[in-house]
Protein backbone atom coordinates (compact mmCIF):
# COMPACT_ATOMS: atom_id res chain seq x y z
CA UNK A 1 -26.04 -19.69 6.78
CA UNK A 2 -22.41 -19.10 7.77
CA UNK A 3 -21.70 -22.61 7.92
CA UNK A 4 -23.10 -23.08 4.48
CA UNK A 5 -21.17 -19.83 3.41
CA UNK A 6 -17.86 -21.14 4.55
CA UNK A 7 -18.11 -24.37 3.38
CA UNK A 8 -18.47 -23.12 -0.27
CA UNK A 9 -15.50 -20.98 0.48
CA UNK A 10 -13.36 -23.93 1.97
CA UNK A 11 -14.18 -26.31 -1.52
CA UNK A 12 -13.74 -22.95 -3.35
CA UNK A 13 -10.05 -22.33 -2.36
CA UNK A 14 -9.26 -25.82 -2.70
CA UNK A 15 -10.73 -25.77 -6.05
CA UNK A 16 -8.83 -23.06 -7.33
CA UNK A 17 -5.35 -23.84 -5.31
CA UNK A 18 -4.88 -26.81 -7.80
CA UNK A 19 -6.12 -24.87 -10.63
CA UNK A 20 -3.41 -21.90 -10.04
CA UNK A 21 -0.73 -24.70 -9.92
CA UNK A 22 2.50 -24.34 -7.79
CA UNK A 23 5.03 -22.08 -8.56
CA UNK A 24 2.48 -19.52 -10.48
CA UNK A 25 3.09 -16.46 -10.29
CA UNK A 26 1.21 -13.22 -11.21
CA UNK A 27 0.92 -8.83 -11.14
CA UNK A 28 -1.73 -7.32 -9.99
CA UNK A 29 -1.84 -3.58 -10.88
CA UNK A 30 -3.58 -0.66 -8.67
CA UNK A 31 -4.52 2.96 -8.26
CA UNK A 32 -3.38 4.37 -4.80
CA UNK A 33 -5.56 7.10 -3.76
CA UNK A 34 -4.72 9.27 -0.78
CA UNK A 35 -6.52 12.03 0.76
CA UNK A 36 -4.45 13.28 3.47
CA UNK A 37 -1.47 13.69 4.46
CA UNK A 38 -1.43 13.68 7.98
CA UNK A 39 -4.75 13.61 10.24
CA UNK A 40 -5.20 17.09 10.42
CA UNK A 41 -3.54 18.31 6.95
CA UNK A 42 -6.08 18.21 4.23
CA UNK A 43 -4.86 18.49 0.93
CA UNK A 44 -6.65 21.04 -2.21
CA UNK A 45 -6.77 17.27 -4.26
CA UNK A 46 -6.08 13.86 -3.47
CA UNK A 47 -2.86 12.53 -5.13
CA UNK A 48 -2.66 9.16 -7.05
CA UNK A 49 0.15 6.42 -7.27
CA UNK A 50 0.10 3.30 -9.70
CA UNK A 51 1.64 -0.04 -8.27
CA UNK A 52 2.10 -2.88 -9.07
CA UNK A 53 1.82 -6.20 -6.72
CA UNK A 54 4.34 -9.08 -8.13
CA UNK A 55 3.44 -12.21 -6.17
CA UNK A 56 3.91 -15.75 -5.69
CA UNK A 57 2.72 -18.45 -3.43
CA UNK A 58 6.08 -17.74 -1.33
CA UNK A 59 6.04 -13.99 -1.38
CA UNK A 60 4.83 -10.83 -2.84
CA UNK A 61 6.32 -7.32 -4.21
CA UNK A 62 4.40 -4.13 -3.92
CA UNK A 63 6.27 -1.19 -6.23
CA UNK A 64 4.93 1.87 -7.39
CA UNK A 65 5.47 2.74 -10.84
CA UNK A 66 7.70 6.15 -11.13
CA UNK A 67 6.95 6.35 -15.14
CA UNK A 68 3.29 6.12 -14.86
CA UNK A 69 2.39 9.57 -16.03
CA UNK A 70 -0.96 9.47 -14.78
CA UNK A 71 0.71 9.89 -11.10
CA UNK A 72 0.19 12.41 -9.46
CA UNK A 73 2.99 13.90 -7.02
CA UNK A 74 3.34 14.75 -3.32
CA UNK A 75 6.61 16.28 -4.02
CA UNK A 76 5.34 19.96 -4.00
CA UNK A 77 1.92 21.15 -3.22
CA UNK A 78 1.24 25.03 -3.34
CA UNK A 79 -2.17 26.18 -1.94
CA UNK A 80 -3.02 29.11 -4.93
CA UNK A 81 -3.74 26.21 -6.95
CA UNK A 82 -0.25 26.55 -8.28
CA UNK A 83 1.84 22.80 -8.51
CA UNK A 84 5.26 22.05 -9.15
CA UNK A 85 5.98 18.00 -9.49
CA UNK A 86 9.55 16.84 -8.16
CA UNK A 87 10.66 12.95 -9.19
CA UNK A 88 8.44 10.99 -6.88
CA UNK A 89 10.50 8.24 -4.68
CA UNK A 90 10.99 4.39 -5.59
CA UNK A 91 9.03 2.50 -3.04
CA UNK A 92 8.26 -1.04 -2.43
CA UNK A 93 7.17 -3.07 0.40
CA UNK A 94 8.68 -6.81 -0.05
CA UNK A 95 6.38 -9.51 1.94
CA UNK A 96 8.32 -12.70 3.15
CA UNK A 97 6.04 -15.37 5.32
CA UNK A 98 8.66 -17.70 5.44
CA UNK A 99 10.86 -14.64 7.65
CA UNK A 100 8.36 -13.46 9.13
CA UNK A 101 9.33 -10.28 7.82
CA UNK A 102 8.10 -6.82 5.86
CA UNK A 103 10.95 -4.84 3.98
CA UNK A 104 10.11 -1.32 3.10
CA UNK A 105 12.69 0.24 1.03
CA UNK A 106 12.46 3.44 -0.90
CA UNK A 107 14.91 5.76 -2.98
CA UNK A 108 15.37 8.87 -4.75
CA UNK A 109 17.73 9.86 -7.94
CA UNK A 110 21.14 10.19 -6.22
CA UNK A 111 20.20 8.62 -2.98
CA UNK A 112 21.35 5.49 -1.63
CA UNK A 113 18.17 2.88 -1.38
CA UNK A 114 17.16 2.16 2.49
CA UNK A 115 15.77 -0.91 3.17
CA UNK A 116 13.33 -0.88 6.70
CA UNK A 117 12.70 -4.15 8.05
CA UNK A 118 9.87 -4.40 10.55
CA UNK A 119 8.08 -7.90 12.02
CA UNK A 120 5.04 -9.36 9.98
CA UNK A 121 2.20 -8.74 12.06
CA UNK A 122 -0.92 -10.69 11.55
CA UNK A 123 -4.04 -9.00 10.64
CA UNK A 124 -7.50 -9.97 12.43
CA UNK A 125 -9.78 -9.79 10.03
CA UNK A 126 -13.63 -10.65 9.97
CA UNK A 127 -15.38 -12.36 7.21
CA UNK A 128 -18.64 -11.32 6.34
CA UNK A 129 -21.06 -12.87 3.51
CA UNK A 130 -21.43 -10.29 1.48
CA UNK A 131 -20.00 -10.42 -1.87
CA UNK A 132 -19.81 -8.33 -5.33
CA UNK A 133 -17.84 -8.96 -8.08
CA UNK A 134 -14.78 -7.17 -9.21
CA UNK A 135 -13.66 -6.98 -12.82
CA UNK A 136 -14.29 -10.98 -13.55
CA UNK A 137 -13.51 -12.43 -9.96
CA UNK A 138 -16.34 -12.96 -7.44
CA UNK A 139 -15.04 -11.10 -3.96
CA UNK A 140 -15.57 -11.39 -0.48
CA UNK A 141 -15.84 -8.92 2.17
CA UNK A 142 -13.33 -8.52 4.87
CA UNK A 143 -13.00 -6.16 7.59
CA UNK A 144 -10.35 -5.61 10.02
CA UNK A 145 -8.19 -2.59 12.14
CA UNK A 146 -4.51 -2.53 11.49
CA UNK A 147 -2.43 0.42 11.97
CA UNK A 148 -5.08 2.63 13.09
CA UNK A 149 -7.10 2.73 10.53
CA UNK A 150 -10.50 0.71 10.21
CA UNK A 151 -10.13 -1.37 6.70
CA UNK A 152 -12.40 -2.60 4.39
CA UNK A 153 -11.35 -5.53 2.35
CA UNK A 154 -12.81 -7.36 -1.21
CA UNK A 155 -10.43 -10.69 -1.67
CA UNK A 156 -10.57 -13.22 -4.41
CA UNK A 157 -11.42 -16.75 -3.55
CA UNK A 158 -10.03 -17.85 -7.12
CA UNK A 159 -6.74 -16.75 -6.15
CA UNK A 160 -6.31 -18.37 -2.90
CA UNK A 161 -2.94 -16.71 -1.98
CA UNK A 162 -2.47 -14.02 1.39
CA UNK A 163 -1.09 -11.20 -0.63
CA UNK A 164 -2.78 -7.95 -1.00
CA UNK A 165 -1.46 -3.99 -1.40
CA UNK A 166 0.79 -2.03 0.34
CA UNK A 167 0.99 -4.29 4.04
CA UNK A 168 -2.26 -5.84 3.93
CA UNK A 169 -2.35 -9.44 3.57
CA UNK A 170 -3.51 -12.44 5.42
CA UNK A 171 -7.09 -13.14 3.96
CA UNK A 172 -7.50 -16.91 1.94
CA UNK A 173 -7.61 -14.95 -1.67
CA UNK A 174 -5.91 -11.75 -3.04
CA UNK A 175 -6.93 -8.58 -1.93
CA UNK A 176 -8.14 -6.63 -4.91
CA UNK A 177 -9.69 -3.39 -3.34
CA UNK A 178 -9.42 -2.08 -0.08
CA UNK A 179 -10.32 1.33 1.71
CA UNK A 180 -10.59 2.53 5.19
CA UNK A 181 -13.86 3.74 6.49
CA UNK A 182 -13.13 7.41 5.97
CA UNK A 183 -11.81 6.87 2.23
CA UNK A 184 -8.81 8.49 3.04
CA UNK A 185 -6.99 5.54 1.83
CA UNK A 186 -8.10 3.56 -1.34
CA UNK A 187 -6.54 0.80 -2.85
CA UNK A 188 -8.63 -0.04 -6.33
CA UNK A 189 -7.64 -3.09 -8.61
CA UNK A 190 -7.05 -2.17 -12.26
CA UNK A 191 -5.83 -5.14 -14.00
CA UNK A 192 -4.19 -8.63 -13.56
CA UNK A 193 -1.86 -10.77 -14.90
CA UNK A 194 -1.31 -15.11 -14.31
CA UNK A 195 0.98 -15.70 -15.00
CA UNK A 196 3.62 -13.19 -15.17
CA UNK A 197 6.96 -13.41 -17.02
CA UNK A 198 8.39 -10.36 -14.62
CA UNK A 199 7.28 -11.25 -11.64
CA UNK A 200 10.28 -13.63 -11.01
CA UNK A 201 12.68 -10.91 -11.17
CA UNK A 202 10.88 -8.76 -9.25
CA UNK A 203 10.06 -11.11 -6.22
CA UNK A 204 14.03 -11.00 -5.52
CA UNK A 205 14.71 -8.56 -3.02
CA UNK A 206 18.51 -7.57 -3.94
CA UNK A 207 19.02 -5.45 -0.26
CA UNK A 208 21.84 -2.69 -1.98
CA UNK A 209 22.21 0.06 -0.18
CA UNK A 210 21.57 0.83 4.13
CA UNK A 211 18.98 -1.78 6.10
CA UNK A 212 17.65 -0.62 9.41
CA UNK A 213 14.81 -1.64 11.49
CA UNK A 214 11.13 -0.49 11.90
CA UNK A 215 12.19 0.68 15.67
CA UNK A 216 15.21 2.39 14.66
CA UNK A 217 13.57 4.62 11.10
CA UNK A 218 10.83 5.84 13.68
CA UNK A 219 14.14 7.58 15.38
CA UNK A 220 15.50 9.08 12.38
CA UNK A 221 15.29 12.29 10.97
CA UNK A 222 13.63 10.78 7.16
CA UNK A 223 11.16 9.38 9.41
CA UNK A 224 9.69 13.04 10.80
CA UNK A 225 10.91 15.47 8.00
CA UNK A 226 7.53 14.99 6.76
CA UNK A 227 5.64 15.92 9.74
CA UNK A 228 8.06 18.93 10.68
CA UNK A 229 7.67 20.56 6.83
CA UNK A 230 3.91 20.26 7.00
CA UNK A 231 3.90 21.72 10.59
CA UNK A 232 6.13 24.63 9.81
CA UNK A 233 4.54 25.70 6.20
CA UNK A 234 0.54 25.35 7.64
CA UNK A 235 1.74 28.02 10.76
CA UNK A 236 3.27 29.83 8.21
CA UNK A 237 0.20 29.95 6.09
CA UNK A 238 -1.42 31.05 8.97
CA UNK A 239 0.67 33.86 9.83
CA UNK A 240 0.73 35.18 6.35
CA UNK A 241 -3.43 35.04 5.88
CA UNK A 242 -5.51 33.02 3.91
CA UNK A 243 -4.14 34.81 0.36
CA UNK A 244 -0.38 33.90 0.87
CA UNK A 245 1.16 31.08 -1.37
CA UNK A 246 2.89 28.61 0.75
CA UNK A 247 4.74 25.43 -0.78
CA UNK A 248 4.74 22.64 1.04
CA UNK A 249 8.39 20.73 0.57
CA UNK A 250 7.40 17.30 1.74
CA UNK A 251 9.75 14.20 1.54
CA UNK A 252 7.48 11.10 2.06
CA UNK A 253 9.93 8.69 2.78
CA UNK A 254 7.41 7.54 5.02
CA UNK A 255 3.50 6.84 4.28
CA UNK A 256 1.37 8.71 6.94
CA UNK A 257 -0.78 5.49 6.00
CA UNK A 258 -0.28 4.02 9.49
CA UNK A 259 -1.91 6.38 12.49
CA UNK A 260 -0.99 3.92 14.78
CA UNK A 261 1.62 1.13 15.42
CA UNK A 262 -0.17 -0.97 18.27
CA UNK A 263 -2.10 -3.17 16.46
């Protein structure tokens, strides 16, 4: 049966490389769901962010988009049910094969952008048979452990490039939806675009402002202010009783997506 199943997927790709034509290009649009913060910080609501993936065969563009009012913020969170939104950062992670490379770069109003470079690291994933369809693509399962978290993957055949949200990539189709186990991470497809008259602008990563590597952000202050604020304001909350109002003052520079960083 697998042999069968692959073949099909092998004529498939090869099917619909030609039909995509070189040099297309495309946007994919998602919800980003997130449930947690951190492990053991559980959040009154899950907060959503809209991106957008720009892509090519060459490379691909994830950016959230700041003016989509149906975002919600991490900015400030108070626990009476009370909520007070701040501008949410500029983020996008930039995905170069030819390099080898993932640039994460993020920025705030009055803040110079900082671009993190870190090594792309190839994903093991499993193919499975299963298959459902999403919006009007037919989508495989995929299934795979990166960063700590156990993922979950539906990729279209159709559109036989390695790109997918946020730093998943690597199957033979976009990734429309992806979760991990727990749901505490959800990356749902929305709409798509091929081809795409923006996404040549935005698959040009213009670098202005302070580069630094992966290694070297995991040293620096941006990259634990968000741990430290959550610490501090949950002991607070529990010195003050269950009735106090805390805010939470979080800066999340950096995704508490990734639990790990050995894989």
């Amino acid at each position: 049966m697998f042999k069968s199943f692959f073949s099909i997927l092998i004529v498939s790709l090869i099917f619909c490389f030609n039909a995509l034509g070189q040099g297309q290009t495309g946007v994919a649009r998602y919800v980003q769901i997130q449930d947690t913060y951190y492990d053991t910080v559980k959040f009154p609501n899950p907060y959503t962010q809209h991106y957008a993936l720009y892509f090519s065969e060459k490379s691909s563009n994830y950016v959230n988009d700041i003016d989509d009012q149906r975002s919600t913020n991490l900015g400030s969170i108070g626990f009476e049910g009370k909520e007070k939104k701040t501008q949410i950062a500029s983020k996008q992670i930039f995905r170069d094969p030819k390099l080898k490379m993932i640039t994460f770069s993020y920025s705030k109003p009055g803040l110079v952008i900082t671009y993190i470079n870190e090594p792309l690291k190839t994903i093991n994933w499993q193919i499975h048979s299963e298959q459902r369809k999403i919006g009007k693509f037919n989508c495989i399962r995929a299934t795979a452990t990166f960063r700590g978290r156990d993922y979950e993957a539906w990729f279209a055949p159709e559109i036989p490039l390695p790109h997918g949200p946020w730093k998943l990539h690597g199957l033979p189709g976009l990734i429309l939806e992806a979760y991990d186990t727990r749901r505490e991470i959800q990356f749902l497809f929305e709409s798509i675009d091929i081809p795409s008259a923006s996404a040549p602008e935005m698959l040009v990563l213009k670098r202005e402002g302070i580069e630094t590597s992966f290694e070297d952000y995991k040293k620096s202050p941006d990259f634990f202010w968000g741990e430290a604020a959550t610490r501090y304001s949950m002991e607070d909350l529990k010195a003050k009783g269950s009735s106090a109002t805390i805010t939470i003052r979080i800066t999340p520079t950096y995704d508490p997506i990734e639990l790990s960083f050995e894989d």
